[in-house]
Protein backbone atom coordinates (compact mmCIF):
# COMPACT_ATOMS: atom_id res chain seq x y z
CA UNK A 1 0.00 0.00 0.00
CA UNK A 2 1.16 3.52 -0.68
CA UNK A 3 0.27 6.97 1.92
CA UNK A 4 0.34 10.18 1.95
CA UNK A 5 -2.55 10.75 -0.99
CA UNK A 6 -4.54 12.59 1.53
CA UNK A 7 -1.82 15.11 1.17
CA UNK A 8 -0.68 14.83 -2.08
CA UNK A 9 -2.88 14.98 -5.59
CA UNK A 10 -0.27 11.90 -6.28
CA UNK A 11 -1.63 8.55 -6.84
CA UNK A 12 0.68 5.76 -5.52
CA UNK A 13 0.41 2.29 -5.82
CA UNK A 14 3.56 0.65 -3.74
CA UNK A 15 4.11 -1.92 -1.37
CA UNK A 16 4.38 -1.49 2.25
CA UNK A 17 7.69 -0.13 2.68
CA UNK A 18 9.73 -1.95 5.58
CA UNK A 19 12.65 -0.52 7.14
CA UNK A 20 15.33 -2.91 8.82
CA UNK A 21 18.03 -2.71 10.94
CA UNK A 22 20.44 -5.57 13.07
CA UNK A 23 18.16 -7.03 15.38
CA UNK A 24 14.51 -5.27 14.12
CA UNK A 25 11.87 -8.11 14.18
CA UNK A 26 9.05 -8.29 11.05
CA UNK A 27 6.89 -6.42 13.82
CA UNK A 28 9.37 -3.50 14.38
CA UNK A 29 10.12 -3.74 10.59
CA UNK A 30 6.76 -2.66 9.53
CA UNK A 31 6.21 -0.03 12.57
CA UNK A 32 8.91 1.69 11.25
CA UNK A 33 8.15 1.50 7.36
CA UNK A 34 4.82 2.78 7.90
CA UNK A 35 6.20 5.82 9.92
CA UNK A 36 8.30 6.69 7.60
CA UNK A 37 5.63 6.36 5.18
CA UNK A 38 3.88 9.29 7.52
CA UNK A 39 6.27 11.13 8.48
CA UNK A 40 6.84 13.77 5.43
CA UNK A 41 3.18 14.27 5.42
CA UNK A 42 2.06 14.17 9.20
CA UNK A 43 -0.64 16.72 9.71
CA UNK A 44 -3.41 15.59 12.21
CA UNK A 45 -2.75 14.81 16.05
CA UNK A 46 -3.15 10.82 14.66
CA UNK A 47 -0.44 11.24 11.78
CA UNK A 48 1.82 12.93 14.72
CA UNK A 49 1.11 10.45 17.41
CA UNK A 50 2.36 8.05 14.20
CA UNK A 51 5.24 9.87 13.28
CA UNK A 52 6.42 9.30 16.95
CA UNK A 53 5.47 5.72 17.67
CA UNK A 54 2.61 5.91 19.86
CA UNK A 55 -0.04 3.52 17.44
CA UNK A 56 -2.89 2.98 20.28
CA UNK A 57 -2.90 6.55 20.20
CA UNK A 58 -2.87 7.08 16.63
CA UNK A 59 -5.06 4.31 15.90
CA UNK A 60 -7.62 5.67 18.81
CA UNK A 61 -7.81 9.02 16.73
CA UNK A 62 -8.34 7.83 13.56
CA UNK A 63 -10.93 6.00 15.05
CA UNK A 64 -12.91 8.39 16.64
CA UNK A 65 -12.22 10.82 13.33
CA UNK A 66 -13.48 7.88 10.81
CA UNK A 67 -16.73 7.56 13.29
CA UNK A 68 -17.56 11.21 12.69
CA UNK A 69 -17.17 10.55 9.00
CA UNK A 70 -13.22 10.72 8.04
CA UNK A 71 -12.62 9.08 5.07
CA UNK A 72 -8.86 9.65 5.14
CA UNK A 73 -8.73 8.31 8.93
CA UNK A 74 -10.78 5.23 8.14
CA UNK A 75 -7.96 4.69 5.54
CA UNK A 76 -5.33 4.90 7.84
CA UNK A 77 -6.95 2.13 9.67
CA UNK A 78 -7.06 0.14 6.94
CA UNK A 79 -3.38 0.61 6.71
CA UNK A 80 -2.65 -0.37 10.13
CA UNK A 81 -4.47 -3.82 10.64
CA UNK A 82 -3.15 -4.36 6.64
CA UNK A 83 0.39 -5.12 8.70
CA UNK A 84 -1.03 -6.46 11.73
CA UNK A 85 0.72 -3.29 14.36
CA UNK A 86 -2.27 -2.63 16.47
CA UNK A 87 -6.21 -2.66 18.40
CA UNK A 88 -9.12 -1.21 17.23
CA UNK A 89 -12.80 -1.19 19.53
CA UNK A 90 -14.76 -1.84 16.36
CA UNK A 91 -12.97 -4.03 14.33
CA UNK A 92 -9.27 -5.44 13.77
CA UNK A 93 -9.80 -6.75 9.64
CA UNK A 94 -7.91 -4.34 7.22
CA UNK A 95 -11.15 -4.89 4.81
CA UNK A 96 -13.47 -3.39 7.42
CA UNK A 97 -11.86 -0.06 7.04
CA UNK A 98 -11.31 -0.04 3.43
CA UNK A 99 -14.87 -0.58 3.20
CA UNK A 100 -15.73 2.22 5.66
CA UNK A 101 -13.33 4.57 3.82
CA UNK A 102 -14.79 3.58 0.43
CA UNK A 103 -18.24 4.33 1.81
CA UNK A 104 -17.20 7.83 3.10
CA UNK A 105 -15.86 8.88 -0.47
CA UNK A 106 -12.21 7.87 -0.15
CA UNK A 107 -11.47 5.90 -3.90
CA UNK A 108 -7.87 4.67 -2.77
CA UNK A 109 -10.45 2.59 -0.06
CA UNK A 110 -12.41 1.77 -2.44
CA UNK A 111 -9.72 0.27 -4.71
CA UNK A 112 -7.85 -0.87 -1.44
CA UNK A 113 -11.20 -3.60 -0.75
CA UNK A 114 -11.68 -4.26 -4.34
CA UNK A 115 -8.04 -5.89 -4.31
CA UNK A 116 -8.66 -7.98 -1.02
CA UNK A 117 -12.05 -9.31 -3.11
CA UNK A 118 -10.37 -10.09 -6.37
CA UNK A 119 -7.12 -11.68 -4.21
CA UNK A 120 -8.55 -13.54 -1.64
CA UNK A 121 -6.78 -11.21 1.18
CA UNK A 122 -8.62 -11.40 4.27
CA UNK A 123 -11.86 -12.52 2.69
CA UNK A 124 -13.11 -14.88 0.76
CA UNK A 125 -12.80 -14.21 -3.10
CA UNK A 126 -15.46 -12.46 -5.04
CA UNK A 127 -15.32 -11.04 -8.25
CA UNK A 128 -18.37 -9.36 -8.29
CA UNK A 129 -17.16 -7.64 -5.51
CA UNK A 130 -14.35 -6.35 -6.73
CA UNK A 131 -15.41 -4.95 -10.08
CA UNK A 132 -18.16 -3.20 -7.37
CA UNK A 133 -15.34 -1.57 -5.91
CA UNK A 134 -12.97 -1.03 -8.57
CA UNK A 135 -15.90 0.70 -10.44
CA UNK A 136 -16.72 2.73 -7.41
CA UNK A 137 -12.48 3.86 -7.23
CA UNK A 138 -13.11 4.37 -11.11
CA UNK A 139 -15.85 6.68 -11.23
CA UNK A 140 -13.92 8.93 -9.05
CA UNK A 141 -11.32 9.14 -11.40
CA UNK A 142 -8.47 6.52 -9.71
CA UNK A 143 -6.45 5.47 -12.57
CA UNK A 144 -5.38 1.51 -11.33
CA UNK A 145 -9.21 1.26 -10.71
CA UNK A 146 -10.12 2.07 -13.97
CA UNK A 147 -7.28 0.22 -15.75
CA UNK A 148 -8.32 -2.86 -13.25
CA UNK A 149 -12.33 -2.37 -14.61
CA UNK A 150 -11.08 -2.17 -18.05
CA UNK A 151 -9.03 -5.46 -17.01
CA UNK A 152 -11.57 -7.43 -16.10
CA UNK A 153 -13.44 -6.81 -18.77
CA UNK A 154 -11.04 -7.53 -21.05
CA UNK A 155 -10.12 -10.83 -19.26
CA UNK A 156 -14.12 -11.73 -19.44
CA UNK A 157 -14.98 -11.61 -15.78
CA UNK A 158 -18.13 -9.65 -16.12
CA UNK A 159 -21.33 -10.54 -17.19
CA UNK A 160 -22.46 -9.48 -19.50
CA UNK A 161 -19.92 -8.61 -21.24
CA UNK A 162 -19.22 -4.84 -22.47
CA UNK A 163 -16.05 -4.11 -24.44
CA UNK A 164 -17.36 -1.12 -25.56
CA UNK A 165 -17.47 -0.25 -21.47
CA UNK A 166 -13.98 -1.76 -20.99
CA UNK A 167 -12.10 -0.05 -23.84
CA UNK A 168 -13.86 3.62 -22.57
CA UNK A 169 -11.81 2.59 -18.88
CA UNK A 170 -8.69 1.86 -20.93
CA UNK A 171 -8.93 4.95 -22.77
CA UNK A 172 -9.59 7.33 -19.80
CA UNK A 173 -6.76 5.16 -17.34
CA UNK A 174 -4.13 5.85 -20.00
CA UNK A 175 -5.17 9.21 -20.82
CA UNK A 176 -5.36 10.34 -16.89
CA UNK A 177 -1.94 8.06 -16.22
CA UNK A 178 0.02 10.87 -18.40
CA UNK A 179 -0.46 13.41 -15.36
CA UNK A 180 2.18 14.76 -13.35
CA UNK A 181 0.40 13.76 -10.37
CA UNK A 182 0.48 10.22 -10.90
CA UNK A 183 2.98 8.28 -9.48
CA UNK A 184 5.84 6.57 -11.62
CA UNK A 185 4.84 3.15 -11.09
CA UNK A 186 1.31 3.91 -12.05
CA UNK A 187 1.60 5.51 -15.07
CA UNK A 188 4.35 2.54 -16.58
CA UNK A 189 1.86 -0.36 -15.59
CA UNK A 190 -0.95 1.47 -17.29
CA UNK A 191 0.75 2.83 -20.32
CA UNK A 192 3.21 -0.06 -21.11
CA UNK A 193 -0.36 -2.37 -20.69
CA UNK A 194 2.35 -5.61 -20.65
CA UNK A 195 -1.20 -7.67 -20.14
CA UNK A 196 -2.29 -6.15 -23.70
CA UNK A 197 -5.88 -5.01 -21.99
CA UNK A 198 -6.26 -2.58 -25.10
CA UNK A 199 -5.65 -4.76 -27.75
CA UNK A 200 -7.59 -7.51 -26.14
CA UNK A 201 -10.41 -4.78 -25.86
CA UNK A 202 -10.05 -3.35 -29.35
CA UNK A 203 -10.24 -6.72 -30.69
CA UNK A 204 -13.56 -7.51 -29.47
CA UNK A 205 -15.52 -3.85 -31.00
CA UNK A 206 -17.02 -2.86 -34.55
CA UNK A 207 -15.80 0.27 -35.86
CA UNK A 208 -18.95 1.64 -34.59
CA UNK A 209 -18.09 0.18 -30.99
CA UNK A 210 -15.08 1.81 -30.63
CA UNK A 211 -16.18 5.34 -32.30
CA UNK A 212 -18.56 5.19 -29.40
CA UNK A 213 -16.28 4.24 -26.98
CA UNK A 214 -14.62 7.31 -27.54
CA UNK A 215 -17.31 9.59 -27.48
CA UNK A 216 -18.10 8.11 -23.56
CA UNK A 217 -14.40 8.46 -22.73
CA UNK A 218 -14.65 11.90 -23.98
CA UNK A 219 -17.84 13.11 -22.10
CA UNK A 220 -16.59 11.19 -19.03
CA UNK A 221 -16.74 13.30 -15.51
CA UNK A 222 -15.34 12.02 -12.07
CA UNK A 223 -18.05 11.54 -9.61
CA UNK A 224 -17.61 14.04 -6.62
């Protein structure tokens, strides 16, 4: 998982970062990744009770914030019980929180619980599910989302099928993936396409299809 979006128009897509030194355990190891994750963008009393190790405290305030409706917090959560590092009153599952941040607006939570669906992580697997999500993360305007959607439609998951759906995701992922604000590793999965997702798409439309395709990519507007 990547952090800091909530303070950056940058959309990442890494790993958890780990940070090790003679003698750190896995435990320590991903304590101190994730702070260092935080730490150039720490700008709430949770972020700073991160930043300086205190995680029942942090996790406490994110809490309370994602009960009064923080999407960002609920994230943070999410990010937390991802690596295991601490307590929560309500629930301890990584999934819970995506879910909640996904409901409160927040697309990287969205996208977040469409990849536990579609991977097994924490949940059972479910498809369906996950196209739900990614399309939620889509609408919004979250590039992997959209190249995921346009994915799975390519690869036949969804019934019915819908190139002409698909190829319009394609089109707006690589078009958006050319911004600035997109993080590196984003923008070369999505523009390289080394799973051929357009091709596979374009293959499957009339001329008429794709023409239309276009026109929907075109008059395309992230949900707010």
């Amino acid at each position: 998982m990547r952090h800091c979006t909530e303070y950056s128009p940058a959309v990442l897509s890494s790993p958890p970062l780990l940070v090790t030194m003679p003698g750190m355990g896995p435990r320590a190891a991903v304590i101190a990744g994730l702070a260092a994750l935080l730490c150039a963008c720490a700008t709430t009393s949770g972020d700073l009770a991160y930043k300086r190790g205190d995680l029942e405290e942090a996790a406490q305030i994110w809490e309370d914030a994602a009960g009064r409706g923080d999407a960002a917090a609920a994230l943070k959560l999410g990010d937390l019980h991802e690596n295991y590092v601490v307590k929560t009153a309500e629930s301890d599952k990584a999934l819970f929180w995506y879910e909640r941040a996904c409901q409160l607006g927040n697309a990287e939570g969205c996208h977040d619980a469409a990849e536990a669906y579609q991977t097994a992580h924490g949940t059972p697997k479910d498809l369906n599910k996950a196209f739900e999500y990614y399309s939620k993360a889509a609408r919004k305007g979250h590039v992997p989302s959209q190249y995921s959607v346009a994915e799975m439609y390519a690869d036949g998951v969804v019934k019915p099928k819908n190139p002409v759906d698909g190829y319009k995701w394609i089109l707006l992922a690589q078009d958006q993936a050319q911004s600035p604000f997109v993080d590196d590793s984003v923008r070369q999965q999505v523009l390289l396409d080394l799973d051929g997702t357009r091709e596979r798409l374009e293959k499957q439309l009339t001329p008429e299809q794709k023409r239309r395709a276009v026109a929907e990519q075109k008059a395309w507007r992230p949900e707010r």
